[in-house]
PDB file of N, CA and C in Angstrom:
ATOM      1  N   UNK A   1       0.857  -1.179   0.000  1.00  0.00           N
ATOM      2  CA  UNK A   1       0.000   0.000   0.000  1.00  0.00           C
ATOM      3  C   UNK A   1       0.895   1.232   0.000  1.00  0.00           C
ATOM      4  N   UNK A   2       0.646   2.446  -0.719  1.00  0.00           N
ATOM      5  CA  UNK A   2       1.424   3.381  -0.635  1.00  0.00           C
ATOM      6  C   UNK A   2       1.273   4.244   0.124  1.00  0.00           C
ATOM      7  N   UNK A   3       2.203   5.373   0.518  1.00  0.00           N
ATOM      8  CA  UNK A   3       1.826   6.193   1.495  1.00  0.00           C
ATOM      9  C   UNK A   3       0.536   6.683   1.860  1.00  0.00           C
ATOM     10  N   UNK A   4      -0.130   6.952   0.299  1.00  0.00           N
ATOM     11  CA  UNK A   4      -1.167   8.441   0.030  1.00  0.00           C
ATOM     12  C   UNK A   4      -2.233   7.328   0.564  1.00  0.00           C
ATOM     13  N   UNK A   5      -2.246   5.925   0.277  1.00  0.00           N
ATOM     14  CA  UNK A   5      -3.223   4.795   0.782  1.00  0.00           C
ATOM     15  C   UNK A   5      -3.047   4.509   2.092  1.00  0.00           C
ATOM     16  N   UNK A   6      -2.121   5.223   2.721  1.00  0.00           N
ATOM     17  CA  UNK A   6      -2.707   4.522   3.937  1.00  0.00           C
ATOM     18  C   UNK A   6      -2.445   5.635   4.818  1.00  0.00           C
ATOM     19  N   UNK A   7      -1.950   7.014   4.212  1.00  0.00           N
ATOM     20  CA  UNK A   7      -2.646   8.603   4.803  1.00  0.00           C
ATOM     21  C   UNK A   7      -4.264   8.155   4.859  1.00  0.00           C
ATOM     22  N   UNK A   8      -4.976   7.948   3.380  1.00  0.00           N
ATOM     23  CA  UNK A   8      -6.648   7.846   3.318  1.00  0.00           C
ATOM     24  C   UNK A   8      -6.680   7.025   4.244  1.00  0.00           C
ATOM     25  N   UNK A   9      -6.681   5.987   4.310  1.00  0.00           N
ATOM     26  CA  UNK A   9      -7.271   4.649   5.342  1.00  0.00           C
ATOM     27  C   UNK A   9      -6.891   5.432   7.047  1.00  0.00           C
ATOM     28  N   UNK A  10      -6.017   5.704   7.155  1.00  0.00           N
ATOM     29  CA  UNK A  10      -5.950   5.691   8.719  1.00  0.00           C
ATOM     30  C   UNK A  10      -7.056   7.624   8.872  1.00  0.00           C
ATOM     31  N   UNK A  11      -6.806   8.613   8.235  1.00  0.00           N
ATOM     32  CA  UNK A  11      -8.211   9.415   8.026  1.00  0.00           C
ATOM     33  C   UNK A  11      -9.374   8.877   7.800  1.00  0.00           C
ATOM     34  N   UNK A  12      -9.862   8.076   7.813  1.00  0.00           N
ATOM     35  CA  UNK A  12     -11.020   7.317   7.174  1.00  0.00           C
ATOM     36  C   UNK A  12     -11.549   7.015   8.927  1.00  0.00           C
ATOM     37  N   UNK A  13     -10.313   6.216   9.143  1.00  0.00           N
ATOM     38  CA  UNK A  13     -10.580   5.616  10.946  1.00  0.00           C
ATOM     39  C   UNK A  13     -11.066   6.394  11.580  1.00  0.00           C
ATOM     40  N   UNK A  14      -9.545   7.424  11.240  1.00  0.00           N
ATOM     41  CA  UNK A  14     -10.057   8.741  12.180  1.00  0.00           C
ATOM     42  C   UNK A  14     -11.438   9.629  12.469  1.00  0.00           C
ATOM     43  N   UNK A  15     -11.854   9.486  11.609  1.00  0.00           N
ATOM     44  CA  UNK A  15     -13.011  10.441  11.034  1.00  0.00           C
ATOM     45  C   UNK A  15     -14.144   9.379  11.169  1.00  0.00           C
ATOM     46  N   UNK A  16     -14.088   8.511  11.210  1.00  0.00           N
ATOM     47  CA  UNK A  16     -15.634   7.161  11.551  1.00  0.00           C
ATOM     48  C   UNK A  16     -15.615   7.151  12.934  1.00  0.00           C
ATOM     49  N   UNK A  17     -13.986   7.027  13.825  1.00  0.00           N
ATOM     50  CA  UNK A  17     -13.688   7.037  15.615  1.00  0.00           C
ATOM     51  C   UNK A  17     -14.567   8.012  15.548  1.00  0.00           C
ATOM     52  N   UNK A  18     -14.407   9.474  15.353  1.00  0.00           N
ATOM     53  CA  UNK A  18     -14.529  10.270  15.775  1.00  0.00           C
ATOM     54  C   UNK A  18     -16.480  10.772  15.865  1.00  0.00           C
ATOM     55  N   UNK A  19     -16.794  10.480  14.762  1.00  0.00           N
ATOM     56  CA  UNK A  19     -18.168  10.641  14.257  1.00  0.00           C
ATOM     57  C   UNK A  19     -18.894   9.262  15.303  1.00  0.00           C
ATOM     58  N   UNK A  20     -18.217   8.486  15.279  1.00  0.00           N
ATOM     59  CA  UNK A  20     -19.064   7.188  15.862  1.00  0.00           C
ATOM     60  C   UNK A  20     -19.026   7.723  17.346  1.00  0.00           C
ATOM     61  N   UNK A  21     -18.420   7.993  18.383  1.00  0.00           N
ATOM     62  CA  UNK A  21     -18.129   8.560  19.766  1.00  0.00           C
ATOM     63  C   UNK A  21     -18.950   9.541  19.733  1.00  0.00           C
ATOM     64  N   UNK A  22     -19.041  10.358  18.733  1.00  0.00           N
ATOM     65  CA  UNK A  22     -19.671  11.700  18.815  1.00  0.00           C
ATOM     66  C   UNK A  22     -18.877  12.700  19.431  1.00  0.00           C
ATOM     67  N   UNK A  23     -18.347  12.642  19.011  1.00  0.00           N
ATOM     68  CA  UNK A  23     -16.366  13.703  19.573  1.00  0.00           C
ATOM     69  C   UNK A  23     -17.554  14.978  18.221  1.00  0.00           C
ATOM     70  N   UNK A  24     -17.022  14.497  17.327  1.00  0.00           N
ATOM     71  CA  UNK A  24     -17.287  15.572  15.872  1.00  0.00           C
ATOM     72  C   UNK A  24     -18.511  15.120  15.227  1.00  0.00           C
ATOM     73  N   UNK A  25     -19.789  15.767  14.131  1.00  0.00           N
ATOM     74  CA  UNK A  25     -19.964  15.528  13.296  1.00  0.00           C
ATOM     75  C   UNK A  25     -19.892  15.940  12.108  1.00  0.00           C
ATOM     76  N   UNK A  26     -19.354  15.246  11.133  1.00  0.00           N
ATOM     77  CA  UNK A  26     -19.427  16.265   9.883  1.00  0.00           C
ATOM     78  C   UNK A  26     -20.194  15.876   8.755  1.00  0.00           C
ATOM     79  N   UNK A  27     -20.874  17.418   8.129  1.00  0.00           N
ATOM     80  CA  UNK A  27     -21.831  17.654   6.782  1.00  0.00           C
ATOM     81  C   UNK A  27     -21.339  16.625   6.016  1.00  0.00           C
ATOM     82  N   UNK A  28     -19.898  16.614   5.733  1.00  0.00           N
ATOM     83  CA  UNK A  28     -19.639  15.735   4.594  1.00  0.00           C
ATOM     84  C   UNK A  28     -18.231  15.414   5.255  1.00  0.00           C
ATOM     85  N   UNK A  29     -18.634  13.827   5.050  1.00  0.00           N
ATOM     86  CA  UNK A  29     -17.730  13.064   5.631  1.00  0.00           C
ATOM     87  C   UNK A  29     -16.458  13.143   4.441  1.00  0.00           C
ATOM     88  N   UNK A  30     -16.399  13.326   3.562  1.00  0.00           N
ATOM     89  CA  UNK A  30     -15.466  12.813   2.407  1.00  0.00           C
ATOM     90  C   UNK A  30     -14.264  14.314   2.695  1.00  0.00           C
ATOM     91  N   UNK A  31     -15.622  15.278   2.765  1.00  0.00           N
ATOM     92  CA  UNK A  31     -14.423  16.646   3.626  1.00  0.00           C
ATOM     93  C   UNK A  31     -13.821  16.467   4.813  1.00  0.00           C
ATOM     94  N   UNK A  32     -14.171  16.272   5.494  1.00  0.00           N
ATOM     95  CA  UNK A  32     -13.645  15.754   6.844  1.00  0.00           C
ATOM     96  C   UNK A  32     -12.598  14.709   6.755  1.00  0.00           C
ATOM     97  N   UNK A  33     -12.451  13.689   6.002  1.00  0.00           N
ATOM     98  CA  UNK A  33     -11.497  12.899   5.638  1.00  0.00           C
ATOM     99  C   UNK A  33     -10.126  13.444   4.815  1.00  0.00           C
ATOM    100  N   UNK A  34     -10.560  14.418   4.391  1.00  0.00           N
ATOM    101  CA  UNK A  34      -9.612  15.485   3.509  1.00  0.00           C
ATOM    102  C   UNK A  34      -8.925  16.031   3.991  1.00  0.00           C
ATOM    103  N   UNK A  35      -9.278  16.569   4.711  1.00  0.00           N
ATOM    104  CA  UNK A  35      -9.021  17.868   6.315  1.00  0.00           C
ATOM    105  C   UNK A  35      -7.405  16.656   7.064  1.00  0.00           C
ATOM    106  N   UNK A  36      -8.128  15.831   7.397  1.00  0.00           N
ATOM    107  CA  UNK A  36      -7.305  15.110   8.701  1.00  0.00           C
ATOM    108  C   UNK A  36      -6.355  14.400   7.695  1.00  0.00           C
ATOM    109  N   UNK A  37      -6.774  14.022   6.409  1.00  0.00           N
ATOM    110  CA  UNK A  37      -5.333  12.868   5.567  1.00  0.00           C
ATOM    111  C   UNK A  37      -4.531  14.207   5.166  1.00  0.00           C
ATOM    112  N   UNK A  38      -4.813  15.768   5.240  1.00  0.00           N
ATOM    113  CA  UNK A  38      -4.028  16.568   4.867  1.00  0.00           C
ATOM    114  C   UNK A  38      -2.923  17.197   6.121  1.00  0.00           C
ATOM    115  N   UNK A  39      -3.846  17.181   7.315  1.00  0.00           N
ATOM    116  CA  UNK A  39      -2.801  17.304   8.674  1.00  0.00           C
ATOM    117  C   UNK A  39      -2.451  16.092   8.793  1.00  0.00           C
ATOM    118  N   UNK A  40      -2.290  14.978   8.358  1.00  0.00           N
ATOM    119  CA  UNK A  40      -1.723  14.036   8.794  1.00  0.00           C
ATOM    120  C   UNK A  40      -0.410  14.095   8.214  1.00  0.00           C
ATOM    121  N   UNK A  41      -0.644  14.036   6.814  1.00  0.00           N
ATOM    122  CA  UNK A  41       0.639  14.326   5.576  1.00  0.00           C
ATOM    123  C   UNK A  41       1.622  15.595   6.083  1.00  0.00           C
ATOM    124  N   UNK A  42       1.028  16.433   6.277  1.00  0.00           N
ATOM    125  CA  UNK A  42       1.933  17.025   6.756  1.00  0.00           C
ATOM    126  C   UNK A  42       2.483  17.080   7.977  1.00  0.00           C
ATOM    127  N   UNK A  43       2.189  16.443   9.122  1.00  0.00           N
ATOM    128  CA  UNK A  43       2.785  15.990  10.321  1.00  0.00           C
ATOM    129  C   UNK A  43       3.716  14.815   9.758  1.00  0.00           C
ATOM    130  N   UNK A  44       3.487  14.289   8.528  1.00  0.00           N
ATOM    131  CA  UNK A  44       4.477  13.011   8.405  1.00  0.00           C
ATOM    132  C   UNK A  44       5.970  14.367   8.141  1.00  0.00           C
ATOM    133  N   UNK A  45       5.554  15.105   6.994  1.00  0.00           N
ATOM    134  CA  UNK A  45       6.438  16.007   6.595  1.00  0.00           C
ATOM    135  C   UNK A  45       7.394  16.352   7.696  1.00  0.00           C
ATOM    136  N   UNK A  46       6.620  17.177   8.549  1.00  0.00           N
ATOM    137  CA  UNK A  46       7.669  17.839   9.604  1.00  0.00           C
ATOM    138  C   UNK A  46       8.665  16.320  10.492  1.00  0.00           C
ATOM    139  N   UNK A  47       7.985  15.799  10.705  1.00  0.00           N
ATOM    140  CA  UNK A  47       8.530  14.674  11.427  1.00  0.00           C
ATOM    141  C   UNK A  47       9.621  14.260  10.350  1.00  0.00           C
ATOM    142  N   UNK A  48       9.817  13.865   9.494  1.00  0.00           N
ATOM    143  CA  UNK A  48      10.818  13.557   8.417  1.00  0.00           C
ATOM    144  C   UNK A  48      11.808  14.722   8.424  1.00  0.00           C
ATOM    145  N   UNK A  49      11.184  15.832   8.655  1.00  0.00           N
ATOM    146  CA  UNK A  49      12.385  16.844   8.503  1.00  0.00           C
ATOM    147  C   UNK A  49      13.221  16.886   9.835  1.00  0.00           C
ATOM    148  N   UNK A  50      12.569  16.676  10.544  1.00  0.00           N
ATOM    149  CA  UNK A  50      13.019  16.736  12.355  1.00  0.00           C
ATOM    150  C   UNK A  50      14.276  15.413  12.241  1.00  0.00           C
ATOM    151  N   UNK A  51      13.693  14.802  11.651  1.00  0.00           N
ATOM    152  CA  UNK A  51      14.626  13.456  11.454  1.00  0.00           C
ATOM    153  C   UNK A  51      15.757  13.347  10.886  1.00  0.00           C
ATOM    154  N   UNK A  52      15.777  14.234   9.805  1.00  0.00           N
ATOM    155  CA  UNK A  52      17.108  14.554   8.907  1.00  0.00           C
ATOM    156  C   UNK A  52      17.954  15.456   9.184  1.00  0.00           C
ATOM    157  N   UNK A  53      17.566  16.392  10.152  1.00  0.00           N
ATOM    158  CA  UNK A  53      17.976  17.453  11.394  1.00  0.00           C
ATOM    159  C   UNK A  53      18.381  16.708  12.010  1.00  0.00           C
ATOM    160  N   UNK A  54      18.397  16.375  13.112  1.00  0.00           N
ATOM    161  CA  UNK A  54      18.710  15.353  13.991  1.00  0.00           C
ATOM    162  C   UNK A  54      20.080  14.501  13.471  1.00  0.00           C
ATOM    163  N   UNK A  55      19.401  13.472  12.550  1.00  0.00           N
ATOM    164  CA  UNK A  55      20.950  12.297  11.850  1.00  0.00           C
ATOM    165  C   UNK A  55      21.316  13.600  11.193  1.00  0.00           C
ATOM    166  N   UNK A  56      21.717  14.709  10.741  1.00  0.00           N
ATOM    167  CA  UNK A  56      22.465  16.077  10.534  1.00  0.00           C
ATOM    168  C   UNK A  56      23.463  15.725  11.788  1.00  0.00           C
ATOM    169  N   UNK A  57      22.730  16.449  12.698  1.00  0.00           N
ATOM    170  CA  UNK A  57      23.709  17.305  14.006  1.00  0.00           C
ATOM    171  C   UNK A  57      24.234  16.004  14.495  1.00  0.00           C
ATOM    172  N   UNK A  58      23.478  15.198  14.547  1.00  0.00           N
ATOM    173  CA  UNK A  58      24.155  13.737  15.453  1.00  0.00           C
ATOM    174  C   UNK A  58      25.719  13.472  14.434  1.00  0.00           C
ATOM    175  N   UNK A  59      25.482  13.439  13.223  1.00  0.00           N
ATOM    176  CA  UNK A  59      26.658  13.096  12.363  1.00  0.00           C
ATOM    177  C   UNK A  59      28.249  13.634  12.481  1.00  0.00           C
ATOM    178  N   UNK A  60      27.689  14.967  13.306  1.00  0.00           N
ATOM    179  CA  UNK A  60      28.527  15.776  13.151  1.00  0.00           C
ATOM    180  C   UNK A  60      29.673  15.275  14.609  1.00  0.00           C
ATOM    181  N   UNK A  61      28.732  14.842  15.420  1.00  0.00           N
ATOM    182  CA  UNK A  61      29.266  14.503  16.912  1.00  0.00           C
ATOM    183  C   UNK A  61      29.513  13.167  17.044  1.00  0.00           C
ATOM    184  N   UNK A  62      28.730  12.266  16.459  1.00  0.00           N
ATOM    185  CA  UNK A  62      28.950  10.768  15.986  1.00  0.00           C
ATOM    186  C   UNK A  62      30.060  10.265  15.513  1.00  0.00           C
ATOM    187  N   UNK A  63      30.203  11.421  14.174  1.00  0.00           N
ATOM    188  CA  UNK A  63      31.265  11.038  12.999  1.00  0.00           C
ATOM    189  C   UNK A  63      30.908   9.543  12.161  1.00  0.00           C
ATOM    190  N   UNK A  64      31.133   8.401  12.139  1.00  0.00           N
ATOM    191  CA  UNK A  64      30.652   7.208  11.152  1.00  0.00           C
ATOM    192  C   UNK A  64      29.863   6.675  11.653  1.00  0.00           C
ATOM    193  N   UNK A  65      29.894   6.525  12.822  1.00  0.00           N
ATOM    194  CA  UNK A  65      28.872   5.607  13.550  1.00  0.00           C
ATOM    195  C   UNK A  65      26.929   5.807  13.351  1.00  0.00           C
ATOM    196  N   UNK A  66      25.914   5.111  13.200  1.00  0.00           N
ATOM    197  CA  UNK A  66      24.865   5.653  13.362  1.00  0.00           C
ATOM    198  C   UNK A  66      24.173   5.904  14.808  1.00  0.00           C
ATOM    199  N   UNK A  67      23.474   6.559  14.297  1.00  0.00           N
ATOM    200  CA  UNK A  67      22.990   7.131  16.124  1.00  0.00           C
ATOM    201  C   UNK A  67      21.980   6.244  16.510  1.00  0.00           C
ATOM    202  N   UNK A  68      21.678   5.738  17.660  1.00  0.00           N
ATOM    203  CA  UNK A  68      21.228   4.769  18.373  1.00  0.00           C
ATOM    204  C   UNK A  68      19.709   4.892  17.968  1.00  0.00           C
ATOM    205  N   UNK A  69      18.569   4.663  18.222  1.00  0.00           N
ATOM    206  CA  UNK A  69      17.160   5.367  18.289  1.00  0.00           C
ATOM    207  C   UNK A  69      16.754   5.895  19.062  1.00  0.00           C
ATOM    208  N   UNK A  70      17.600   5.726  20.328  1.00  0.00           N
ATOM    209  CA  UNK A  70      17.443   6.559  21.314  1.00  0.00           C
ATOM    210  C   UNK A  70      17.951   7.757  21.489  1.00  0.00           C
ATOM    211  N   UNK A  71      19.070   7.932  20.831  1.00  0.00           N
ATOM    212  CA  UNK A  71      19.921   8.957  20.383  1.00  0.00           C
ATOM    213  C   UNK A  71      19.161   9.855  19.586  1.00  0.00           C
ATOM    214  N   UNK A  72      18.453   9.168  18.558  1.00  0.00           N
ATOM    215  CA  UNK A  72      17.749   9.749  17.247  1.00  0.00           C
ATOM    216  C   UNK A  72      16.238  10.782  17.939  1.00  0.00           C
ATOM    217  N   UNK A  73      15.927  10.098  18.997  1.00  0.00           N
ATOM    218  CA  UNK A  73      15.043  10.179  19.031  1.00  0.00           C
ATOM    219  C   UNK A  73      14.932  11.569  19.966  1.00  0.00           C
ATOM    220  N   UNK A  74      16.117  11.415  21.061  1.00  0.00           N
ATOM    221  CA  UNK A  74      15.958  12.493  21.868  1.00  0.00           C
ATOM    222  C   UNK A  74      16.922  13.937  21.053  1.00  0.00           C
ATOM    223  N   UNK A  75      17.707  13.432  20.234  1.00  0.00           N
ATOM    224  CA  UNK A  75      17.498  15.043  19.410  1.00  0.00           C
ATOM    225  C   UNK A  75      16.716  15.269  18.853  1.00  0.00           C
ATOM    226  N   UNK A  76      15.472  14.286  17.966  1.00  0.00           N
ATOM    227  CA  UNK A  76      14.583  14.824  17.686  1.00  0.00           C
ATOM    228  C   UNK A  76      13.731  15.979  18.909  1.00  0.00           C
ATOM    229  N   UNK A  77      13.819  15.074  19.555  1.00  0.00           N
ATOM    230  CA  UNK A  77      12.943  16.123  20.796  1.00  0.00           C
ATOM    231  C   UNK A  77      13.321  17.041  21.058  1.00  0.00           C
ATOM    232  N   UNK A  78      14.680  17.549  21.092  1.00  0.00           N
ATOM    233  CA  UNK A  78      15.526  18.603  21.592  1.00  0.00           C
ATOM    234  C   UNK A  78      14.818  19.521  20.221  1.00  0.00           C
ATOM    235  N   UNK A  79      15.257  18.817  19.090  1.00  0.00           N
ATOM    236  CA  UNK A  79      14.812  20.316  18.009  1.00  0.00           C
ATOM    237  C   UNK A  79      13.212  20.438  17.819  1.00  0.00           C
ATOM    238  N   UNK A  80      12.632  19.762  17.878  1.00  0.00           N
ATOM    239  CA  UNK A  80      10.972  19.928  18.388  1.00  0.00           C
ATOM    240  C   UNK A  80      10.956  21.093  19.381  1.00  0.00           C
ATOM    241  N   UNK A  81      11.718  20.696  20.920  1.00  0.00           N
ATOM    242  CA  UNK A  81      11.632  21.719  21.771  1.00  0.00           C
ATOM    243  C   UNK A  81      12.209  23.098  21.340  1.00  0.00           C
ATOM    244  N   UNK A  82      13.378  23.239  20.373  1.00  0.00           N
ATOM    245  CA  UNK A  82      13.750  24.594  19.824  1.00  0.00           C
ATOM    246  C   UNK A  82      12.468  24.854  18.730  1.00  0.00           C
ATOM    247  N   UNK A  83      11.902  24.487  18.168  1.00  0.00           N
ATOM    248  CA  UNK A  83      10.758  25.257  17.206  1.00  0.00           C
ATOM    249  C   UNK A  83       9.905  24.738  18.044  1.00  0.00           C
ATOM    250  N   UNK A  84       9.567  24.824  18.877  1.00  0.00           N
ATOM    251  CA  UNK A  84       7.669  25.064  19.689  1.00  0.00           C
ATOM    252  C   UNK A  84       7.024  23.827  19.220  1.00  0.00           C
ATOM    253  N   UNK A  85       7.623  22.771  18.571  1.00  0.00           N
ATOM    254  CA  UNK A  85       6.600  21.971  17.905  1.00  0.00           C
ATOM    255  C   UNK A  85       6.798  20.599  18.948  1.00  0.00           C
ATOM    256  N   UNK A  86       5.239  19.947  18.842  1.00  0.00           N
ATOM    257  CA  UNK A  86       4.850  18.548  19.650  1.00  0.00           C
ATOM    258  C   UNK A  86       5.312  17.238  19.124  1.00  0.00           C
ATOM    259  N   UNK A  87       6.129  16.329  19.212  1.00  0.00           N
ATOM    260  CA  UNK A  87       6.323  15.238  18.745  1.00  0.00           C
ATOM    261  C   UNK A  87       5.561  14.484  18.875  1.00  0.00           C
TER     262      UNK A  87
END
């Protein structure tokens, strides 16, 4: 399945969870599915960039070695915490 297929499918969830609980309802479900596979895509975005930031600066302090996931993970957080953004 490709990305853009399974951005739709997991918006699809999202948006049936949400409507079925009664959290949200929406006029048109197919908009509402649009909405959330489009913040989703782009939360994949930033997260990918946070990531290539990160194995960046780690490389630099690393030198050949790769950085652990734990390693990876808490500079991600560190540069999340420098731009205001939620991991």
């Amino acid at each position: 399945m490709r990305i853009d297929g399974q951005l739709e499918f997991l918006a699809r969830a999202i948006v049936n969870r949400l409507e079925d609980r009664g959290v949200v309802e929406f006029r048109d479900a197919e908009a509402g599915i649009r909405v959330v596979e489009h913040v989703l895509a782009e939360n994949a975005v930033l997260f990918d960039s946070l990531e290539q930031e990160a194995r960046t600066r780690l490389a630099k302090t690393l030198g050949e070695r790769e950085p652990s996931d734990h390693e990876l993970m808490e500079e991600m957080r560190r540069l999340a915490a420098e731009r205001n953004t939620i991991l």
